[in-house]
PDB file of N, CA and C in Angstrom:
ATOM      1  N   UNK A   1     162.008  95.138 130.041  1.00  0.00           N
ATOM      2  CA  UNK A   1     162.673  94.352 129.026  1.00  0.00           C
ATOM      3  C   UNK A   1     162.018  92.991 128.912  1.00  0.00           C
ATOM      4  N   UNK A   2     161.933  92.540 127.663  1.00  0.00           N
ATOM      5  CA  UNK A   2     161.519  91.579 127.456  1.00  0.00           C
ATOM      6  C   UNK A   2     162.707  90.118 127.072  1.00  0.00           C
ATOM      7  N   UNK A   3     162.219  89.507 127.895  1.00  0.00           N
ATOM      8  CA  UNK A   3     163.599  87.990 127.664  1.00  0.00           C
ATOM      9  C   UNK A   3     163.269  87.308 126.504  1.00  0.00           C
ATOM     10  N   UNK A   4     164.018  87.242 125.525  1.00  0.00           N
ATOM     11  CA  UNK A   4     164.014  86.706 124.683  1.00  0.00           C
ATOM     12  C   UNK A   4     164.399  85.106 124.638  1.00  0.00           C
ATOM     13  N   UNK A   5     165.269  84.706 124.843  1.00  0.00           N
ATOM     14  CA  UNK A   5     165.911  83.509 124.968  1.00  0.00           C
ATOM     15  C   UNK A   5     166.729  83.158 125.970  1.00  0.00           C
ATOM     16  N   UNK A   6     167.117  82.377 126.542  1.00  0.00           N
ATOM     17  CA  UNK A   6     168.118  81.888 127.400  1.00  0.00           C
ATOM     18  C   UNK A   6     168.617  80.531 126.759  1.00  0.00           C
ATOM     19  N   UNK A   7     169.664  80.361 126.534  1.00  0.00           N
ATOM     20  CA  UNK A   7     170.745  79.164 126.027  1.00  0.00           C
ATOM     21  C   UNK A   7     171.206  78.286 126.566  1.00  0.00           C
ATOM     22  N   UNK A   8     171.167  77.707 126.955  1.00  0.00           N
ATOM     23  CA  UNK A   8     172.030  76.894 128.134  1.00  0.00           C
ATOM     24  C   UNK A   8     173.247  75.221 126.954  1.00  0.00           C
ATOM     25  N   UNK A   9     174.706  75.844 126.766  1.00  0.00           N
ATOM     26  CA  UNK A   9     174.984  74.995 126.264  1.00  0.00           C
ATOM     27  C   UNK A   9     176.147  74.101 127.188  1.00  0.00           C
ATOM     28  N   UNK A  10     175.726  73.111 126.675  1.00  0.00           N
ATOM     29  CA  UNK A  10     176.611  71.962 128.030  1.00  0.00           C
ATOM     30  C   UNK A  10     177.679  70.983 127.096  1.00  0.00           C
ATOM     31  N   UNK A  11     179.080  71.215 127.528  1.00  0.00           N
ATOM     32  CA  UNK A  11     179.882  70.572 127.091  1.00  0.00           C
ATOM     33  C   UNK A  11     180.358  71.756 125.778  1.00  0.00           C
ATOM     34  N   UNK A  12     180.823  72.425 126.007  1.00  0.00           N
ATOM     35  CA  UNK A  12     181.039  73.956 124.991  1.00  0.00           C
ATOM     36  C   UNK A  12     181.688  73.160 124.303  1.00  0.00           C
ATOM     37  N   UNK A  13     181.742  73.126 122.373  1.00  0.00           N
ATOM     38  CA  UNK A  13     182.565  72.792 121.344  1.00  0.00           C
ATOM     39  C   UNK A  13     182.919  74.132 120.868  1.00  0.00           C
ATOM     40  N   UNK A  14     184.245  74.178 119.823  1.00  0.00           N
ATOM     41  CA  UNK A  14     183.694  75.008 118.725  1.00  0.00           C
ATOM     42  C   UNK A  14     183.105  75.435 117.969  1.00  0.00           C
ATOM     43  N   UNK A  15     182.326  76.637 117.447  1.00  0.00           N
ATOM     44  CA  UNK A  15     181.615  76.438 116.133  1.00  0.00           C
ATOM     45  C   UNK A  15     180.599  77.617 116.645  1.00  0.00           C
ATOM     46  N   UNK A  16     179.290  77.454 115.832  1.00  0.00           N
ATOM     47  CA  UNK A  16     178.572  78.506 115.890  1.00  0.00           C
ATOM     48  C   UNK A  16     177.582  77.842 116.250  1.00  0.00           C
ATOM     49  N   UNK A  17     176.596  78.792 117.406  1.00  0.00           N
ATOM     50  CA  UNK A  17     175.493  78.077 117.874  1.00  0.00           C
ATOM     51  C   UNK A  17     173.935  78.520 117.203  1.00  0.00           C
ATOM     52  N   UNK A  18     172.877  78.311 117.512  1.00  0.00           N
ATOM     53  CA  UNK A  18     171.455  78.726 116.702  1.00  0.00           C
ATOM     54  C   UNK A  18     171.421  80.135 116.851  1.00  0.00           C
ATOM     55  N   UNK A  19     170.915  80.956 116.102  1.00  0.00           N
ATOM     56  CA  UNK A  19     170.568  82.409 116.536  1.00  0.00           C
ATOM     57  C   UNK A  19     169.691  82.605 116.931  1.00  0.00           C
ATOM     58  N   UNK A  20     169.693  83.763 117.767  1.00  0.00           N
ATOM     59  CA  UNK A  20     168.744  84.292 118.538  1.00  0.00           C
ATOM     60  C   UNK A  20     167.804  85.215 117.822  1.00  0.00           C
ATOM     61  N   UNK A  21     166.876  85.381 117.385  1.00  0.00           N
ATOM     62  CA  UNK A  21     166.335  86.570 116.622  1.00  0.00           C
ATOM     63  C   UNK A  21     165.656  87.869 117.540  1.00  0.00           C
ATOM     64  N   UNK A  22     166.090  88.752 117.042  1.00  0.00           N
ATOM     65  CA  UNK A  22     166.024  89.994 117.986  1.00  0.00           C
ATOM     66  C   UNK A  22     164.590  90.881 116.822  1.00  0.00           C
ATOM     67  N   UNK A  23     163.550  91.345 117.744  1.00  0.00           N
ATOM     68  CA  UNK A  23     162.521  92.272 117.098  1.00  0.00           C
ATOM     69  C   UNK A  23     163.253  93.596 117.253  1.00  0.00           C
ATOM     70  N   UNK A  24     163.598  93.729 115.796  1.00  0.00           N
ATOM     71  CA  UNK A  24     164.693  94.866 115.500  1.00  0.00           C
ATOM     72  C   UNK A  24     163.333  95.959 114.897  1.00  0.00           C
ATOM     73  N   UNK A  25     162.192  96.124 115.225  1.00  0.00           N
ATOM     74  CA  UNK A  25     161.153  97.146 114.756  1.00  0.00           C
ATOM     75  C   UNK A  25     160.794  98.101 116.057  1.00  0.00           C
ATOM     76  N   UNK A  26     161.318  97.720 116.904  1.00  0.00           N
ATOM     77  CA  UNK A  26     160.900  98.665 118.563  1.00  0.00           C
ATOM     78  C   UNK A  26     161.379 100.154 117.742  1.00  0.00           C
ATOM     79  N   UNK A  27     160.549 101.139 118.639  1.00  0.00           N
ATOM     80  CA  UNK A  27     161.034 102.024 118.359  1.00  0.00           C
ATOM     81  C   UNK A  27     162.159 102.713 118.563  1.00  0.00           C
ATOM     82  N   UNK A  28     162.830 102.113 120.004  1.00  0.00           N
ATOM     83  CA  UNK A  28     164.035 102.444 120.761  1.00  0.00           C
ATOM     84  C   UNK A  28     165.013 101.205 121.153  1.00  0.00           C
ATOM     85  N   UNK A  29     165.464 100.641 119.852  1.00  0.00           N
ATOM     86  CA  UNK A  29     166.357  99.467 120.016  1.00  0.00           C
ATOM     87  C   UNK A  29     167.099  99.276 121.119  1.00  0.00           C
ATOM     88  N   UNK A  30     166.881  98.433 121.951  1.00  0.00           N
ATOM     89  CA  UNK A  30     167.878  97.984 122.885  1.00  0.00           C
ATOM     90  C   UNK A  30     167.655  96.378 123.426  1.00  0.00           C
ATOM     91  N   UNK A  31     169.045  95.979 123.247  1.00  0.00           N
ATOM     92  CA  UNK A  31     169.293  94.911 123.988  1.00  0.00           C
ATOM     93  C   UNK A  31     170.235  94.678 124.776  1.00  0.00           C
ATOM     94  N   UNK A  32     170.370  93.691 125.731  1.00  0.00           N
ATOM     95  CA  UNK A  32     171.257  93.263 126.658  1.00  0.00           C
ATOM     96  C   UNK A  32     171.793  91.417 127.008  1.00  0.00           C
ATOM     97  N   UNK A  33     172.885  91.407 126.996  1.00  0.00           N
ATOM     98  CA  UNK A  33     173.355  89.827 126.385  1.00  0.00           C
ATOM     99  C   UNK A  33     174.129  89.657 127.571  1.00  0.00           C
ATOM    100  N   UNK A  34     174.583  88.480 128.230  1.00  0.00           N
ATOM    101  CA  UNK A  34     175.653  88.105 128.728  1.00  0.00           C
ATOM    102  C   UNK A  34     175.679  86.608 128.344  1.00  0.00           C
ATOM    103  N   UNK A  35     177.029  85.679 128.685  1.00  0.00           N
ATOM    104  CA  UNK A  35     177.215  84.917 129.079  1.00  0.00           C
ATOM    105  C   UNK A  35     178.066  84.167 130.206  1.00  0.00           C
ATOM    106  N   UNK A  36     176.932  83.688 130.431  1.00  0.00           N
ATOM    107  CA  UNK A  36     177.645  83.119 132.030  1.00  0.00           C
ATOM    108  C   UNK A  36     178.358  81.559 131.839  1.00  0.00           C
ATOM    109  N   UNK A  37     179.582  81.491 132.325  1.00  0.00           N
ATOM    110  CA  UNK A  37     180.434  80.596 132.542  1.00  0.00           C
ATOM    111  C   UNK A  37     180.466  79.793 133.610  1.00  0.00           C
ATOM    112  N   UNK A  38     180.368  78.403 133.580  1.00  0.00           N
ATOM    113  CA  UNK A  38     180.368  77.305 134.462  1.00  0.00           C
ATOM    114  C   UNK A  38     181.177  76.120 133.945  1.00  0.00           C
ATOM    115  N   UNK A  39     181.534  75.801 135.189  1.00  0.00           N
ATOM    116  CA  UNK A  39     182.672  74.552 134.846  1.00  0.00           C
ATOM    117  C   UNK A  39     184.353  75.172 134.939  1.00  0.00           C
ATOM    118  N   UNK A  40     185.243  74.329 134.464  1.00  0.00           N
ATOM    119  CA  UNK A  40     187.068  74.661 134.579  1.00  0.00           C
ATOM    120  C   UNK A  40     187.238  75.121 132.984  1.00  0.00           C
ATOM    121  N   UNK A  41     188.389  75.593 133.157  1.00  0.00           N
ATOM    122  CA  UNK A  41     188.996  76.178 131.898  1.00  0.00           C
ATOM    123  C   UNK A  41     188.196  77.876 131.113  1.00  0.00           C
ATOM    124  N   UNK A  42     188.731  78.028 130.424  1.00  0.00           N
ATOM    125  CA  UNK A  42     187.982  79.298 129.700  1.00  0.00           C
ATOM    126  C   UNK A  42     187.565  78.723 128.240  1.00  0.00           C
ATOM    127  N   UNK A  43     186.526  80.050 127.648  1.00  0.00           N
ATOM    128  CA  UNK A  43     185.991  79.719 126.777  1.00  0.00           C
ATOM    129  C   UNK A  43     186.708  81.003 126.010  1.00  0.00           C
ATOM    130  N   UNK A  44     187.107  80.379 124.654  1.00  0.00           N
ATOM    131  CA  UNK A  44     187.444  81.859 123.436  1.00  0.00           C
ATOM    132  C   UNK A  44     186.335  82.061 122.338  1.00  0.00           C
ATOM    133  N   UNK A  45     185.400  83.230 122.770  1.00  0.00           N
ATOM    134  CA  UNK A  45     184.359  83.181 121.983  1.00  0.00           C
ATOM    135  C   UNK A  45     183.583  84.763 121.628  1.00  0.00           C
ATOM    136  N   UNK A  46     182.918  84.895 120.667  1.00  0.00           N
ATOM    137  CA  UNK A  46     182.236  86.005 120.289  1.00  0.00           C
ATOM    138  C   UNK A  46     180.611  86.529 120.215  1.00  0.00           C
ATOM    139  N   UNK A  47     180.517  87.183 120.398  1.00  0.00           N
ATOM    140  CA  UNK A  47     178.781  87.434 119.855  1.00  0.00           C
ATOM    141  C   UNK A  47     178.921  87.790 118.499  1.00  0.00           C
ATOM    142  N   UNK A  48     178.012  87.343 117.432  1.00  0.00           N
ATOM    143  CA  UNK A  48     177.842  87.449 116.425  1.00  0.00           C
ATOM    144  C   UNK A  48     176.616  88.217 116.071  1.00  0.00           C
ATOM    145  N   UNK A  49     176.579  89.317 114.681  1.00  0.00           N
ATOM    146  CA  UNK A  49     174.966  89.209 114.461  1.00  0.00           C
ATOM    147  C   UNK A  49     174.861  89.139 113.127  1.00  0.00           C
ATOM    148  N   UNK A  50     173.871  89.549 112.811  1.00  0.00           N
ATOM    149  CA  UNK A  50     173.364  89.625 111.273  1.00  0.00           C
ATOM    150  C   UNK A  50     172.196  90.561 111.287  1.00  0.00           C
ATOM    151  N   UNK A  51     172.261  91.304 109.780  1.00  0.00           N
ATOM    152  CA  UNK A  51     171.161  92.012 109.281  1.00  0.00           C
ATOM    153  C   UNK A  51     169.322  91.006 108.850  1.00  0.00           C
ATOM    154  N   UNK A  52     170.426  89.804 108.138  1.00  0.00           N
ATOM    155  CA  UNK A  52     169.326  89.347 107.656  1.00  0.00           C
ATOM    156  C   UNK A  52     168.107  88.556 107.942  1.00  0.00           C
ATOM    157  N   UNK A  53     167.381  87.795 107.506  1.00  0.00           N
ATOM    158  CA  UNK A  53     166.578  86.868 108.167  1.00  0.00           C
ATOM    159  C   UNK A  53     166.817  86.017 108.196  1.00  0.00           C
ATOM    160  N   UNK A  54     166.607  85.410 109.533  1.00  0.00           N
ATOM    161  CA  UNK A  54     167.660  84.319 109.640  1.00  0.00           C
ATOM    162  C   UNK A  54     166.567  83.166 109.448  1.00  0.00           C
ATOM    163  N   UNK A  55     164.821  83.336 109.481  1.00  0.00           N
ATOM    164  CA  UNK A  55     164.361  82.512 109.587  1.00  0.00           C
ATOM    165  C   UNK A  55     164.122  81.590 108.096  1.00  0.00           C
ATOM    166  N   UNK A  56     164.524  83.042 107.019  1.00  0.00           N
ATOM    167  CA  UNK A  56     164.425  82.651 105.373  1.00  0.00           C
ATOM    168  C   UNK A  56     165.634  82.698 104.755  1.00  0.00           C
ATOM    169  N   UNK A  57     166.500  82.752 105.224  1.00  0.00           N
ATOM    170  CA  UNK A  57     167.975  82.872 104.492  1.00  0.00           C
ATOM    171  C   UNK A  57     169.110  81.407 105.385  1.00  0.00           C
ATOM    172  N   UNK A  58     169.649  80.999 104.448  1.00  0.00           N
ATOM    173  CA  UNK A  58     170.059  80.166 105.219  1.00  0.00           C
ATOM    174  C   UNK A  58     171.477  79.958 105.209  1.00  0.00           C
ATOM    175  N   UNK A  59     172.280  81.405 104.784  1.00  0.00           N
ATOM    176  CA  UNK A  59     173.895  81.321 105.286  1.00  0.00           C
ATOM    177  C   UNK A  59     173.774  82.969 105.151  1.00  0.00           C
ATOM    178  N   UNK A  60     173.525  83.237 105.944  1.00  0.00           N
ATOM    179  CA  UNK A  60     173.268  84.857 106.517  1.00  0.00           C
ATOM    180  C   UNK A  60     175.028  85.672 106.847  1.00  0.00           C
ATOM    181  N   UNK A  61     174.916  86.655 106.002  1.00  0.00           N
ATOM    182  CA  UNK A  61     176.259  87.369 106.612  1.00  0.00           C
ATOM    183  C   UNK A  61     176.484  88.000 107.876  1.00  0.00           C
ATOM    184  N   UNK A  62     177.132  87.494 108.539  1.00  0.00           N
ATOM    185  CA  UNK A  62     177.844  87.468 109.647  1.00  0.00           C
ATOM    186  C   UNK A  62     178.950  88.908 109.771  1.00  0.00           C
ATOM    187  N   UNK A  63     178.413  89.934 111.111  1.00  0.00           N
ATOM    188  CA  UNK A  63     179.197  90.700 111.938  1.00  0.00           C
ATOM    189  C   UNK A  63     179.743  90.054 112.479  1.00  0.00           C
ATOM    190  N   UNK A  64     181.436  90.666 113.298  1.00  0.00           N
ATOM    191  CA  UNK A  64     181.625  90.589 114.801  1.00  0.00           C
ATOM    192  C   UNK A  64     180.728  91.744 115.507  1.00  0.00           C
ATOM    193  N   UNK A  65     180.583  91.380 116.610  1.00  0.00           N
ATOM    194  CA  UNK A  65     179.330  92.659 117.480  1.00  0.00           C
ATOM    195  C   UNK A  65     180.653  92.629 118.804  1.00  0.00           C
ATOM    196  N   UNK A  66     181.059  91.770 119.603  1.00  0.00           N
ATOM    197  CA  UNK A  66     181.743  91.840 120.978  1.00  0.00           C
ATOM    198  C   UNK A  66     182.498  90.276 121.072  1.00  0.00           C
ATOM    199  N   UNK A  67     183.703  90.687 121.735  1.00  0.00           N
ATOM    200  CA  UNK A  67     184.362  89.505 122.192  1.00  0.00           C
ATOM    201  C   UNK A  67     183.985  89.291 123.853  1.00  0.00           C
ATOM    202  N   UNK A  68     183.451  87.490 123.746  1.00  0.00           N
ATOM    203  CA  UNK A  68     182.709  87.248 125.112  1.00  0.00           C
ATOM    204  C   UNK A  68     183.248  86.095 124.979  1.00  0.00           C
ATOM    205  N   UNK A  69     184.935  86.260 125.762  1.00  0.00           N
ATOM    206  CA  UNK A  69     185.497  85.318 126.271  1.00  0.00           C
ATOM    207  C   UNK A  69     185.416  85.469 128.018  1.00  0.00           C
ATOM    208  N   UNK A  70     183.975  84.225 127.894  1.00  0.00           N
ATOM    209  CA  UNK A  70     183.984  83.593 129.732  1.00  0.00           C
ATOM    210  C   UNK A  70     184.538  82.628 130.528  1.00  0.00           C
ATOM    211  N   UNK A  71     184.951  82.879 131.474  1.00  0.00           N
ATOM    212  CA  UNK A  71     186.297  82.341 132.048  1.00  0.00           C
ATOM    213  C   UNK A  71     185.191  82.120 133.516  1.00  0.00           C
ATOM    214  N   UNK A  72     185.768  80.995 134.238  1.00  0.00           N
ATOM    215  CA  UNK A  72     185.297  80.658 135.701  1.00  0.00           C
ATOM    216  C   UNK A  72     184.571  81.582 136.509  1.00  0.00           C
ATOM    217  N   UNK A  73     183.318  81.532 136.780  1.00  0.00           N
ATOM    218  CA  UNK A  73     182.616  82.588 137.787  1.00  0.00           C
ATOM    219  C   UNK A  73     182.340  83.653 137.376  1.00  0.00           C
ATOM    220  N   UNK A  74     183.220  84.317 136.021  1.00  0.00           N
ATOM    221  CA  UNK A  74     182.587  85.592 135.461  1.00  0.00           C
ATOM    222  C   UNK A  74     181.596  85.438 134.391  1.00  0.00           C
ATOM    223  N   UNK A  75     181.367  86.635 134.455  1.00  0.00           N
ATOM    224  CA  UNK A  75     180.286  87.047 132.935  1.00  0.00           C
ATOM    225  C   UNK A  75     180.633  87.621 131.988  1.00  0.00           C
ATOM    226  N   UNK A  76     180.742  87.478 130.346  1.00  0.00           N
ATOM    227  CA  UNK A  76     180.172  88.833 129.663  1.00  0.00           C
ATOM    228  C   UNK A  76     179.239  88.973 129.445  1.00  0.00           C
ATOM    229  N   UNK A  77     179.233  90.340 129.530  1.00  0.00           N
ATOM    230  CA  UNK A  77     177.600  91.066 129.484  1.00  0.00           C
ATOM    231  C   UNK A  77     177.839  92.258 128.563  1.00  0.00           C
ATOM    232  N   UNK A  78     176.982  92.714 128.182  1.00  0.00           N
ATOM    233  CA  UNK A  78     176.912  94.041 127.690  1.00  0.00           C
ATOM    234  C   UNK A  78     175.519  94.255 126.891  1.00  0.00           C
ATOM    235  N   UNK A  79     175.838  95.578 126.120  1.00  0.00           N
ATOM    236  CA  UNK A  79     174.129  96.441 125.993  1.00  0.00           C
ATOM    237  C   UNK A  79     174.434  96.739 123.995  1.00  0.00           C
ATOM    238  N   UNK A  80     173.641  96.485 123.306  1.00  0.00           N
ATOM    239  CA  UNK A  80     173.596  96.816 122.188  1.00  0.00           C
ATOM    240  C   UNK A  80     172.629  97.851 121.610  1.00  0.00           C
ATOM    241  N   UNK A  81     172.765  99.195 121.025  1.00  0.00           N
ATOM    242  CA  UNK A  81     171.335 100.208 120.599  1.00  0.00           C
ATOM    243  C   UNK A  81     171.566 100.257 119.296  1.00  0.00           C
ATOM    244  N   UNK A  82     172.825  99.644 117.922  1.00  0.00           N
ATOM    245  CA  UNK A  82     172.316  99.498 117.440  1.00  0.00           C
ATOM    246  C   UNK A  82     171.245  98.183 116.107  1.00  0.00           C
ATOM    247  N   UNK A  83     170.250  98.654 115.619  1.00  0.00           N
ATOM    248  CA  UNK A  83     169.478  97.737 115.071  1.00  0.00           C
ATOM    249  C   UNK A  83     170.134  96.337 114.382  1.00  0.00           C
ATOM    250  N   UNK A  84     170.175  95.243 114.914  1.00  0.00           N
ATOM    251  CA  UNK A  84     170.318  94.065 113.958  1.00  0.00           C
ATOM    252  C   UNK A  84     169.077  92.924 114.158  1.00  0.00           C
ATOM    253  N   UNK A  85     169.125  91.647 113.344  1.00  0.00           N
ATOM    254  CA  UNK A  85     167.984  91.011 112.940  1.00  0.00           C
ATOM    255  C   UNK A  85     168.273  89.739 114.218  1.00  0.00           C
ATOM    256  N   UNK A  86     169.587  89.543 114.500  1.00  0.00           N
ATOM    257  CA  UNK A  86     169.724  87.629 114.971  1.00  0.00           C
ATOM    258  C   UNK A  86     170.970  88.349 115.971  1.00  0.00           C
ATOM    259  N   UNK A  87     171.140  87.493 116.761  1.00  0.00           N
ATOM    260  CA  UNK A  87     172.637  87.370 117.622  1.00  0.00           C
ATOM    261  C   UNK A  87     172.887  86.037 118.052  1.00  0.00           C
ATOM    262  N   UNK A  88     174.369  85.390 118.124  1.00  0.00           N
ATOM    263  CA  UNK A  88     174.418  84.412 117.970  1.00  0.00           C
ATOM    264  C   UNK A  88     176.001  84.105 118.781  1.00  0.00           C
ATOM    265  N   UNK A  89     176.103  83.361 119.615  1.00  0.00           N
ATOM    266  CA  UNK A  89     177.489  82.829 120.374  1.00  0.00           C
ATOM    267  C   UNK A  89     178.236  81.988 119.285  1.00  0.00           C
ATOM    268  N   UNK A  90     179.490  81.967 119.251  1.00  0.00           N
ATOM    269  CA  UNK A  90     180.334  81.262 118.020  1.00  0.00           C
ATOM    270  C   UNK A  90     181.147  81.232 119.360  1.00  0.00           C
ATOM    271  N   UNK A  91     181.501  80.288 119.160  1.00  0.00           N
ATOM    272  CA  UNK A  91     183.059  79.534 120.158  1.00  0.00           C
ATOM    273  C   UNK A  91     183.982  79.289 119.150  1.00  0.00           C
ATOM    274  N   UNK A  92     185.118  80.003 119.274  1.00  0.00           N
ATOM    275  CA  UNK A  92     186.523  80.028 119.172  1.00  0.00           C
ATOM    276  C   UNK A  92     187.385  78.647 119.521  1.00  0.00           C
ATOM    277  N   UNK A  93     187.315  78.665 120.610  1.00  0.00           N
ATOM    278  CA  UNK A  93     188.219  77.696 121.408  1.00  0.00           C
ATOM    279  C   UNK A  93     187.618  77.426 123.040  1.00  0.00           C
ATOM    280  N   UNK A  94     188.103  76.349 123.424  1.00  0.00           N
ATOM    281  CA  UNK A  94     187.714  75.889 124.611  1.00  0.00           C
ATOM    282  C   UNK A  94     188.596  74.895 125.208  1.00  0.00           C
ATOM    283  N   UNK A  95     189.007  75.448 126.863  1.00  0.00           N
ATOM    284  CA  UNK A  95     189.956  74.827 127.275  1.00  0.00           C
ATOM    285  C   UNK A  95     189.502  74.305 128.619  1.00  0.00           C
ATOM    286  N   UNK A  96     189.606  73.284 128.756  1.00  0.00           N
ATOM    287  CA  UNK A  96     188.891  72.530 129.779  1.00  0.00           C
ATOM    288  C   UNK A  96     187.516  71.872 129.237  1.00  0.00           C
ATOM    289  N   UNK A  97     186.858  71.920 130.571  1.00  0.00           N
ATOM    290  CA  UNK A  97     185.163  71.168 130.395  1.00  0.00           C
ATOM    291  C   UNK A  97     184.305  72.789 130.580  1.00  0.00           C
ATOM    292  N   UNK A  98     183.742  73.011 130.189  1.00  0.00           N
ATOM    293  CA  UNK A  98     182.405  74.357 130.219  1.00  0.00           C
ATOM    294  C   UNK A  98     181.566  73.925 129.752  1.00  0.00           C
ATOM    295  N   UNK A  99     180.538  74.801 130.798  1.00  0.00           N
ATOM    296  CA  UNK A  99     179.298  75.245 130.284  1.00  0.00           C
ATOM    297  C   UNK A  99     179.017  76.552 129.772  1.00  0.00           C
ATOM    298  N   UNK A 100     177.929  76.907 129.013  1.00  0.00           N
ATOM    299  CA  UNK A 100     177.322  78.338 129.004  1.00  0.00           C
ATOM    300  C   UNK A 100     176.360  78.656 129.002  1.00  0.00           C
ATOM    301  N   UNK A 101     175.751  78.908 129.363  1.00  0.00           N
ATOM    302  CA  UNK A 101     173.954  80.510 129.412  1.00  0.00           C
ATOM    303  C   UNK A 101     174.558  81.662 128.639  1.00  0.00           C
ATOM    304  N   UNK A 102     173.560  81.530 127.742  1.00  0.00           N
ATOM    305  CA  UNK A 102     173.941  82.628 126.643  1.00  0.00           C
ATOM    306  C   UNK A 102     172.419  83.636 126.920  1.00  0.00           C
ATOM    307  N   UNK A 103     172.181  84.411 127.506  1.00  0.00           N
ATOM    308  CA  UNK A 103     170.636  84.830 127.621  1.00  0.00           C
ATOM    309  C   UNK A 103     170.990  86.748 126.993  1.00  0.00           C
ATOM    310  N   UNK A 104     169.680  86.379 126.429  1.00  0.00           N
ATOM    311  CA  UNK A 104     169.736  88.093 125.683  1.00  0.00           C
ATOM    312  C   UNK A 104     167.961  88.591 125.998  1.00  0.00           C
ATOM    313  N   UNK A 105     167.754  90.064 126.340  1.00  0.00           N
ATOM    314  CA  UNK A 105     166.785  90.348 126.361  1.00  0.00           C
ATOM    315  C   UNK A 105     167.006  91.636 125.991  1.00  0.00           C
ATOM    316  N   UNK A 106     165.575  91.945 125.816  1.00  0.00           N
ATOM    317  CA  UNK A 106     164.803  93.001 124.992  1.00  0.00           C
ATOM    318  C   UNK A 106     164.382  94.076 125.065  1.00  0.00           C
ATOM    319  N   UNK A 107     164.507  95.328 125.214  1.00  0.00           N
ATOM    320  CA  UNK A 107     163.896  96.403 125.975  1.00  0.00           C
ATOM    321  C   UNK A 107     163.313  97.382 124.681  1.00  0.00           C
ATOM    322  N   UNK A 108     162.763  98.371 125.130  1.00  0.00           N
ATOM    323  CA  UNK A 108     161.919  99.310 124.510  1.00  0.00           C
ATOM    324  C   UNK A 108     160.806  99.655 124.765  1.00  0.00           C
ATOM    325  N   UNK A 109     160.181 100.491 123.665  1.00  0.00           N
ATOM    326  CA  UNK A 109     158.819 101.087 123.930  1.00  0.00           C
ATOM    327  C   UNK A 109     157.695 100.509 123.588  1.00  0.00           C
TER     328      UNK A 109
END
């Protein structure tokens, strides 16, 4: 697998963060995302994606893909096979002080 990005956001707000762009041309789509939680309180938040290009379009329609509400010491993680263009952390809500690592990587042929 190939690492695509790692995130590291400090002082979690609401809102939506930069996207990640995923090489959605492999022949055997797969990716793998978590985010890791640091600091007090929990975070209420989602993975997002999109079809489009995110590098030429500039209000891209927006999936939900997974709810990745991280809370003290845990992770979400999980595995995506099928094809999208971007993935992207959106925070909901946030209670306390947090951090996050948002890291997604890449696998295939």
């Amino acid at each position: 697998m190939r690492h695509l990005k790692q995130r590291n956001y400090v002082k979690v707000s609401a809102g939506s963060y930069k996207w990640i762009p995923v090489d959605h041309h492999t022949p055997s789509f797969n990716v793998s995302y978590a985010a890791f939680h640091n600091g007090t309180g929990q975070v209420s938040a989602n993975i997002e994606g999109t079809l489009d290009d995110v590098f030429t379009i500039a209000s891209c329609k927006v999936f939900f893909v997974v709810t990745a509400n991280a809370s003290s010491g845990l992770v979400a993680d999980g595995n995506l096979i099928q094809p999208l263009a971007a993935l992207r952390y959106t925070v909901a809500e946030v209670s306390g002080s947090a951090n996050v690592s948002f890291s997604v990587l890449l696998g295939g042929i």
